[in-house]
PDB file of N, CA and C in Angstrom:
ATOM      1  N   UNK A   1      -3.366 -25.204  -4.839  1.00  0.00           N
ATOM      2  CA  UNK A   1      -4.085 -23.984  -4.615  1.00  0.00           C
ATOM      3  C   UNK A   1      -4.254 -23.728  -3.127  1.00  0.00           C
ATOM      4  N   UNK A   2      -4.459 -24.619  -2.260  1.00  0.00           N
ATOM      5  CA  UNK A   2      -4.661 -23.931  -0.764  1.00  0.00           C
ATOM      6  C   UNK A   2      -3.846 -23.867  -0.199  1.00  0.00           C
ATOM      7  N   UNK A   3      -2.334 -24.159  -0.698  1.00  0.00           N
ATOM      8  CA  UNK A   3      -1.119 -23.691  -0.450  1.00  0.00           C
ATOM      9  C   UNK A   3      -0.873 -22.296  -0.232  1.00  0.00           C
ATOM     10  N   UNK A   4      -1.033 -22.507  -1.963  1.00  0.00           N
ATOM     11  CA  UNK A   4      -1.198 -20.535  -2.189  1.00  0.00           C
ATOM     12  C   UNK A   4      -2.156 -19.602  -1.581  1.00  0.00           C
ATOM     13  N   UNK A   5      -3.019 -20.231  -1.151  1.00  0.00           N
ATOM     14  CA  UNK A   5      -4.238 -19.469  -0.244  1.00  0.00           C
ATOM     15  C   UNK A   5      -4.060 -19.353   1.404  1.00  0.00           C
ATOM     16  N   UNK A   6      -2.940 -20.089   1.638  1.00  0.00           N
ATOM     17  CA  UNK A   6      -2.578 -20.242   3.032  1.00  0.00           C
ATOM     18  C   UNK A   6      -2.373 -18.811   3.597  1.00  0.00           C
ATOM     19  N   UNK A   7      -3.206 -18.330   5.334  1.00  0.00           N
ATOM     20  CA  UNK A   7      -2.796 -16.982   5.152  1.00  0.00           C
ATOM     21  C   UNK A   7      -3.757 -15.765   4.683  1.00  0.00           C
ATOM     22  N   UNK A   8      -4.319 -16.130   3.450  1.00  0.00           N
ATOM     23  CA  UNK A   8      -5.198 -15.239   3.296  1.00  0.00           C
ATOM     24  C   UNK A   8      -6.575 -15.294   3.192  1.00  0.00           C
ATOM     25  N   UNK A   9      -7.202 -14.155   3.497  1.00  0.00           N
ATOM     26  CA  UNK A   9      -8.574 -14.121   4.083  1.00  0.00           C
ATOM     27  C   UNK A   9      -9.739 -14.300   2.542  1.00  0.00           C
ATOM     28  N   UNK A  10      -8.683 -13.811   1.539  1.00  0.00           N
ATOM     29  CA  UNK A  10     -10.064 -14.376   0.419  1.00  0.00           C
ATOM     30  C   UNK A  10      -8.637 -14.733  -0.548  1.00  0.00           C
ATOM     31  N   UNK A  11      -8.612 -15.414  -1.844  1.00  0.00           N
ATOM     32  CA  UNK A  11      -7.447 -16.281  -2.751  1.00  0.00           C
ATOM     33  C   UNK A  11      -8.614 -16.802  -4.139  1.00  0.00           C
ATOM     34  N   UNK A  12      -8.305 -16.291  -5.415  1.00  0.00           N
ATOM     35  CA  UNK A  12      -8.801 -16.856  -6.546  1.00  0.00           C
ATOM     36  C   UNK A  12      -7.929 -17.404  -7.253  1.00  0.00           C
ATOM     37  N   UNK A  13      -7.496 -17.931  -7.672  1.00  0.00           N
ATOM     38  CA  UNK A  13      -6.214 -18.528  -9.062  1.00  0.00           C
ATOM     39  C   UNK A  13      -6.928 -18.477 -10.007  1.00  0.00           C
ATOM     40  N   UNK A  14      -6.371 -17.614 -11.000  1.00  0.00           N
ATOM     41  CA  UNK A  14      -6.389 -17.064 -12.016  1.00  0.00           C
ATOM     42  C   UNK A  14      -6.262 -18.070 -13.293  1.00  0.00           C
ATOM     43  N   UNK A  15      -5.996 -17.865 -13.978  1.00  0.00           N
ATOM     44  CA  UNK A  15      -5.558 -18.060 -15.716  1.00  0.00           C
ATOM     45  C   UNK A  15      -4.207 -19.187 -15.423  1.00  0.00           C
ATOM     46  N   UNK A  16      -3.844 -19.829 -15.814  1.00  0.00           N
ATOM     47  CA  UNK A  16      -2.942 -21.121 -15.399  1.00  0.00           C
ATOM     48  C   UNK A  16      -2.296 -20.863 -16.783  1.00  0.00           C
ATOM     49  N   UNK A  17      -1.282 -20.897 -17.555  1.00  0.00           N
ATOM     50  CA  UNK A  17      -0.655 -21.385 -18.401  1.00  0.00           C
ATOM     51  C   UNK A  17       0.892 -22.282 -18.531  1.00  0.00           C
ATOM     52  N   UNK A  18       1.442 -23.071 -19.739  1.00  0.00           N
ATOM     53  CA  UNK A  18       2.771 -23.830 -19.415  1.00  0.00           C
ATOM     54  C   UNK A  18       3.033 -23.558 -20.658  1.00  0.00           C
ATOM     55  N   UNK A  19       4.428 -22.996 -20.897  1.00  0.00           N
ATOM     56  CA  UNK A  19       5.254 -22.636 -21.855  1.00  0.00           C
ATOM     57  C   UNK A  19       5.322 -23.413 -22.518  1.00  0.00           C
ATOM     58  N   UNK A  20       5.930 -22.920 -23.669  1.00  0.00           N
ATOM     59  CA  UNK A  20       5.903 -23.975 -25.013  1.00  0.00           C
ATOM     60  C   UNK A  20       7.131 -24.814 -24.640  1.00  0.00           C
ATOM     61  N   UNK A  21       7.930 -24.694 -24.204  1.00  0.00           N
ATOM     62  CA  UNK A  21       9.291 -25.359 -23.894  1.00  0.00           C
ATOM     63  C   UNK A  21       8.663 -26.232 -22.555  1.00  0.00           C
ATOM     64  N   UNK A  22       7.387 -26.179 -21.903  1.00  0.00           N
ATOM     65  CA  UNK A  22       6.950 -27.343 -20.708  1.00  0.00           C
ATOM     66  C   UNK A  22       7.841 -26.876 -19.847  1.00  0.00           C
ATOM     67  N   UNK A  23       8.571 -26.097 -19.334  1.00  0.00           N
ATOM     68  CA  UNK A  23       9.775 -25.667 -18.319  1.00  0.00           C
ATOM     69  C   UNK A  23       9.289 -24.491 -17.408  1.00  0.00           C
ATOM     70  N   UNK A  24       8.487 -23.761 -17.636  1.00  0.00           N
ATOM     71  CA  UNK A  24       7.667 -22.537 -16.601  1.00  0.00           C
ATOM     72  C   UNK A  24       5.783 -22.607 -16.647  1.00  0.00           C
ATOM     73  N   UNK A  25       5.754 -22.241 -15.446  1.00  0.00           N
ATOM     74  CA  UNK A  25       4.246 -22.156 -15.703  1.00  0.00           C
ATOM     75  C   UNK A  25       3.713 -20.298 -14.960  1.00  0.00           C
ATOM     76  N   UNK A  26       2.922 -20.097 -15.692  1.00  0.00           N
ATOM     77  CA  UNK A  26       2.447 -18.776 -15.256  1.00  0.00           C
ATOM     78  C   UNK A  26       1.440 -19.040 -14.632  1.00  0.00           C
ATOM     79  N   UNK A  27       0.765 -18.410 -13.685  1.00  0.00           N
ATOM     80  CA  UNK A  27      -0.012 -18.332 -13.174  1.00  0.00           C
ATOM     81  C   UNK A  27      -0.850 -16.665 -12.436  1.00  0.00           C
ATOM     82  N   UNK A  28      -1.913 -16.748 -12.533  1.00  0.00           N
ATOM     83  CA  UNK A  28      -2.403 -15.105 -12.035  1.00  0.00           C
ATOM     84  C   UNK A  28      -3.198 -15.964 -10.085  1.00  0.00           C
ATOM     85  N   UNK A  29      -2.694 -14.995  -9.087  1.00  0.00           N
ATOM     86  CA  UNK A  29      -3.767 -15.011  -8.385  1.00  0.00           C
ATOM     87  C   UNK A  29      -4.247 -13.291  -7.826  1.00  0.00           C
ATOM     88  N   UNK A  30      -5.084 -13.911  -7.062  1.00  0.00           N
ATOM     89  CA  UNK A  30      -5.721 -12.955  -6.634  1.00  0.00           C
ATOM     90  C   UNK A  30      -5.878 -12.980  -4.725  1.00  0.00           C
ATOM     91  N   UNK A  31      -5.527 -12.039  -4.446  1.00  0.00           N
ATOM     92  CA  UNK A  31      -5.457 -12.240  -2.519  1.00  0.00           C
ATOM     93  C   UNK A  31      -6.558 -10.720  -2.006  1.00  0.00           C
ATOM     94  N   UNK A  32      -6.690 -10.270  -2.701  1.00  0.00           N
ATOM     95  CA  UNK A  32      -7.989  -9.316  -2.177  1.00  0.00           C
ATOM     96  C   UNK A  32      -9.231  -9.422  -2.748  1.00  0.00           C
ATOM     97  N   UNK A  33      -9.895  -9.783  -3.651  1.00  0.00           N
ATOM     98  CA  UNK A  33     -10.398  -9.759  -4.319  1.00  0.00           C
ATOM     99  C   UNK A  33     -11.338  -8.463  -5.146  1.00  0.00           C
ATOM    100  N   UNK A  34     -10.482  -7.426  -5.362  1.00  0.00           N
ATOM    101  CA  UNK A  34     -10.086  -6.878  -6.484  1.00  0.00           C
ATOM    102  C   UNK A  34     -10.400  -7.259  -7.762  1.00  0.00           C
ATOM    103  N   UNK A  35     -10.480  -8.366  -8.382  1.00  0.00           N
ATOM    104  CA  UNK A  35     -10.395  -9.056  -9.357  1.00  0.00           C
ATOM    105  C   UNK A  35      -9.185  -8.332 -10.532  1.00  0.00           C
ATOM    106  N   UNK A  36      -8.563  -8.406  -9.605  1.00  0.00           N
ATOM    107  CA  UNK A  36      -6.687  -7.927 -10.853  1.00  0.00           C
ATOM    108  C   UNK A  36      -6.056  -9.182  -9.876  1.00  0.00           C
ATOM    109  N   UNK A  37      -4.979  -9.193 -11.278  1.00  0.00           N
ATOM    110  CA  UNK A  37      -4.357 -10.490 -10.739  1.00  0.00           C
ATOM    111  C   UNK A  37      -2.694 -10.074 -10.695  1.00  0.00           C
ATOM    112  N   UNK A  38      -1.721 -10.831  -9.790  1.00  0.00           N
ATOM    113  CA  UNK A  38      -0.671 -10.604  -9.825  1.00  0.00           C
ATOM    114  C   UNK A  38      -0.010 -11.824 -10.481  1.00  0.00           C
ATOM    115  N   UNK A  39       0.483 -11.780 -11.686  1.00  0.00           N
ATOM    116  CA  UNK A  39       1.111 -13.015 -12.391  1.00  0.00           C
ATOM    117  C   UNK A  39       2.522 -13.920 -11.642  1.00  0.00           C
ATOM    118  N   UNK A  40       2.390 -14.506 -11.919  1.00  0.00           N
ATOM    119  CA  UNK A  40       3.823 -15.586 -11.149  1.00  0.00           C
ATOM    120  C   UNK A  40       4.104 -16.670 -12.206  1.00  0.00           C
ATOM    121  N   UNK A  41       5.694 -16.425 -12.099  1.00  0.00           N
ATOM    122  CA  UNK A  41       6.368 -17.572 -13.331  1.00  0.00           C
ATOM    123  C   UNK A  41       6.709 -18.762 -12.251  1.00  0.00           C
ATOM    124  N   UNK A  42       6.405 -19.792 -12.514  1.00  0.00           N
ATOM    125  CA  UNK A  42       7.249 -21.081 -11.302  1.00  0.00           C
ATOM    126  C   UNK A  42       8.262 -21.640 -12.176  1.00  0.00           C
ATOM    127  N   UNK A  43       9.473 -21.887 -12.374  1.00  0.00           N
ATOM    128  CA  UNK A  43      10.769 -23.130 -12.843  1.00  0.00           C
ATOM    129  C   UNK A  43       9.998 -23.998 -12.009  1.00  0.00           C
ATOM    130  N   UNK A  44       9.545 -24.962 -13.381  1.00  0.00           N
ATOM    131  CA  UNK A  44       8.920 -26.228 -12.752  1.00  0.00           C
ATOM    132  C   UNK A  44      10.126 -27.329 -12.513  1.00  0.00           C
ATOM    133  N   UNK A  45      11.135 -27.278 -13.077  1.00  0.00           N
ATOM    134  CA  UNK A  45      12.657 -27.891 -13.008  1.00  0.00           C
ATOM    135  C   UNK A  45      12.866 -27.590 -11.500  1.00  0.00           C
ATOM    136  N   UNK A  46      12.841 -26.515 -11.355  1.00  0.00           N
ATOM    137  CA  UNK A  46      13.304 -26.304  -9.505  1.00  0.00           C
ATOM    138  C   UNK A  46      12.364 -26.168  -8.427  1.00  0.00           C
ATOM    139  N   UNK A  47      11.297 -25.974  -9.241  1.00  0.00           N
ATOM    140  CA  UNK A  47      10.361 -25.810  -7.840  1.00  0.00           C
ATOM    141  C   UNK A  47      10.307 -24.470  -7.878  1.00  0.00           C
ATOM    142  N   UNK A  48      10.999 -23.348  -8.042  1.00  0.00           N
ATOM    143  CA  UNK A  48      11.086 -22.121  -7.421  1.00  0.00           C
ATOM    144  C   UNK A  48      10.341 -21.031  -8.567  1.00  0.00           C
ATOM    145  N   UNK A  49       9.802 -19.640  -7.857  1.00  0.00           N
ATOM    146  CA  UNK A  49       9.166 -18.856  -8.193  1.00  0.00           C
ATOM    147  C   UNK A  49      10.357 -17.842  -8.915  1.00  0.00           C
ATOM    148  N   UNK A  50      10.007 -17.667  -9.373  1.00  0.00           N
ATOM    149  CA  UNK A  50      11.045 -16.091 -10.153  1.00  0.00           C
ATOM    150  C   UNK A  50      10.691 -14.964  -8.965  1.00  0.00           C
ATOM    151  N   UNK A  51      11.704 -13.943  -8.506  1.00  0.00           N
ATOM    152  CA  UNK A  51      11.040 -12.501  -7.581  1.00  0.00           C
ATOM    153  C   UNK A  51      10.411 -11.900  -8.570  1.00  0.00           C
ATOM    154  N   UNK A  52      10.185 -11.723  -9.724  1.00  0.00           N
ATOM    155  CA  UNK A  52       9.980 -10.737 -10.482  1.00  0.00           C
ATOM    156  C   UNK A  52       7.918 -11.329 -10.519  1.00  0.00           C
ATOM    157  N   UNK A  53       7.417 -10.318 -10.405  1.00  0.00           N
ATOM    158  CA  UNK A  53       5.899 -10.922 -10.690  1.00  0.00           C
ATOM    159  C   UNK A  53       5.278  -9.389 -11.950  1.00  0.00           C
ATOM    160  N   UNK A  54       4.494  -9.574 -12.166  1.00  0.00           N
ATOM    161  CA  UNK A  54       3.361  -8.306 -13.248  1.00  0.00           C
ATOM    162  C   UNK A  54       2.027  -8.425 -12.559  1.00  0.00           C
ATOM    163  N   UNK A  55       1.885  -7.251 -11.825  1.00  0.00           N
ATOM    164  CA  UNK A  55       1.139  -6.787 -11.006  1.00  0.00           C
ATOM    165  C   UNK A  55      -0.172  -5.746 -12.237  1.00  0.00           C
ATOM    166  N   UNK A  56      -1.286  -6.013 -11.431  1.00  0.00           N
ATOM    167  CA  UNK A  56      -2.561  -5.424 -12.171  1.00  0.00           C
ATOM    168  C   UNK A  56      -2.814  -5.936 -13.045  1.00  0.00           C
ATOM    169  N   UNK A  57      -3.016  -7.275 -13.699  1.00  0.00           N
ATOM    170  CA  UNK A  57      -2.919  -7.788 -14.844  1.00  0.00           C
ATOM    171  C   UNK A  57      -4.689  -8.262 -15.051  1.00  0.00           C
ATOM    172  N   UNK A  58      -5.098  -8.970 -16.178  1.00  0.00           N
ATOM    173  CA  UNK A  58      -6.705  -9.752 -16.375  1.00  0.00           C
ATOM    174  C   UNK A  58      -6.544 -10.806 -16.242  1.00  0.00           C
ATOM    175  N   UNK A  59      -7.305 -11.244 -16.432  1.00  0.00           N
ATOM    176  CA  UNK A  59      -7.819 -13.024 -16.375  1.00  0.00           C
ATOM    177  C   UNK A  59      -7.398 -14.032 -17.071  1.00  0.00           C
ATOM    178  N   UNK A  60      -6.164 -13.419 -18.437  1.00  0.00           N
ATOM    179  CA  UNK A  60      -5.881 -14.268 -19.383  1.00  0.00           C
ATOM    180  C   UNK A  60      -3.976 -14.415 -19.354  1.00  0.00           C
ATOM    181  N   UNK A  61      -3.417 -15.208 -20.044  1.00  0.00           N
ATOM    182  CA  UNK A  61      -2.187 -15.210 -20.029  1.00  0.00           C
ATOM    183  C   UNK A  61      -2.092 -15.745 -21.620  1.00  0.00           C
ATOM    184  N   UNK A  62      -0.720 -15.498 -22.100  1.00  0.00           N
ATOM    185  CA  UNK A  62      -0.326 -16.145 -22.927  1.00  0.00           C
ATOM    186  C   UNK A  62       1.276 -16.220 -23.566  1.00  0.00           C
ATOM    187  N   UNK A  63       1.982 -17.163 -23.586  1.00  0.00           N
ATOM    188  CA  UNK A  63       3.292 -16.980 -23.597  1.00  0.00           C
ATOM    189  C   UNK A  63       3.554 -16.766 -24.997  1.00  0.00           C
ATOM    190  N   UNK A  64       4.784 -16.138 -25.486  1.00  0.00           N
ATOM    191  CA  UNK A  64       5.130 -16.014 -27.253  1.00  0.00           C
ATOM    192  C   UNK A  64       6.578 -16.677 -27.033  1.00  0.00           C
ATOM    193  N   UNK A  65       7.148 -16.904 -28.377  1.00  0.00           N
ATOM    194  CA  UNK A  65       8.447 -17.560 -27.913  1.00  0.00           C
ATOM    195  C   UNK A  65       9.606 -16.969 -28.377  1.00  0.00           C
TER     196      UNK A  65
END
């Protein structure tokens, strides 16, 4: 988390979830505090973020398969 907060002047992390397959994790943060969250998929296999994020989102996540 203070990774992801590096940089900015206020940072909440959101709703945390891990796919049913254990291979992505979602995550919501927050960098204004707004309280809307911008979602982020990580490939926990690579380390790396997807470009694609879902912007304006709530507090909850949940993956379907």
């Amino acid at each position: 988390m203070n990774a992801l907060a590096e940089g900015h002047p206020y940072f909440h992390l959101g709703a945390t979830s891990i796919s049913p397959r254990h291979d992505l994790l979602a995550y919501g943060s927050d960098s204004t505090g707004s309280e809307t969250y911008t979602v982020w998929i990580k490939d926990l296999a690579r380390g790396k973020l997807f470009k694609e994020t879902l912007a304006h989102c709530g507090t909850s996540l949940e993956w379907a398969e």
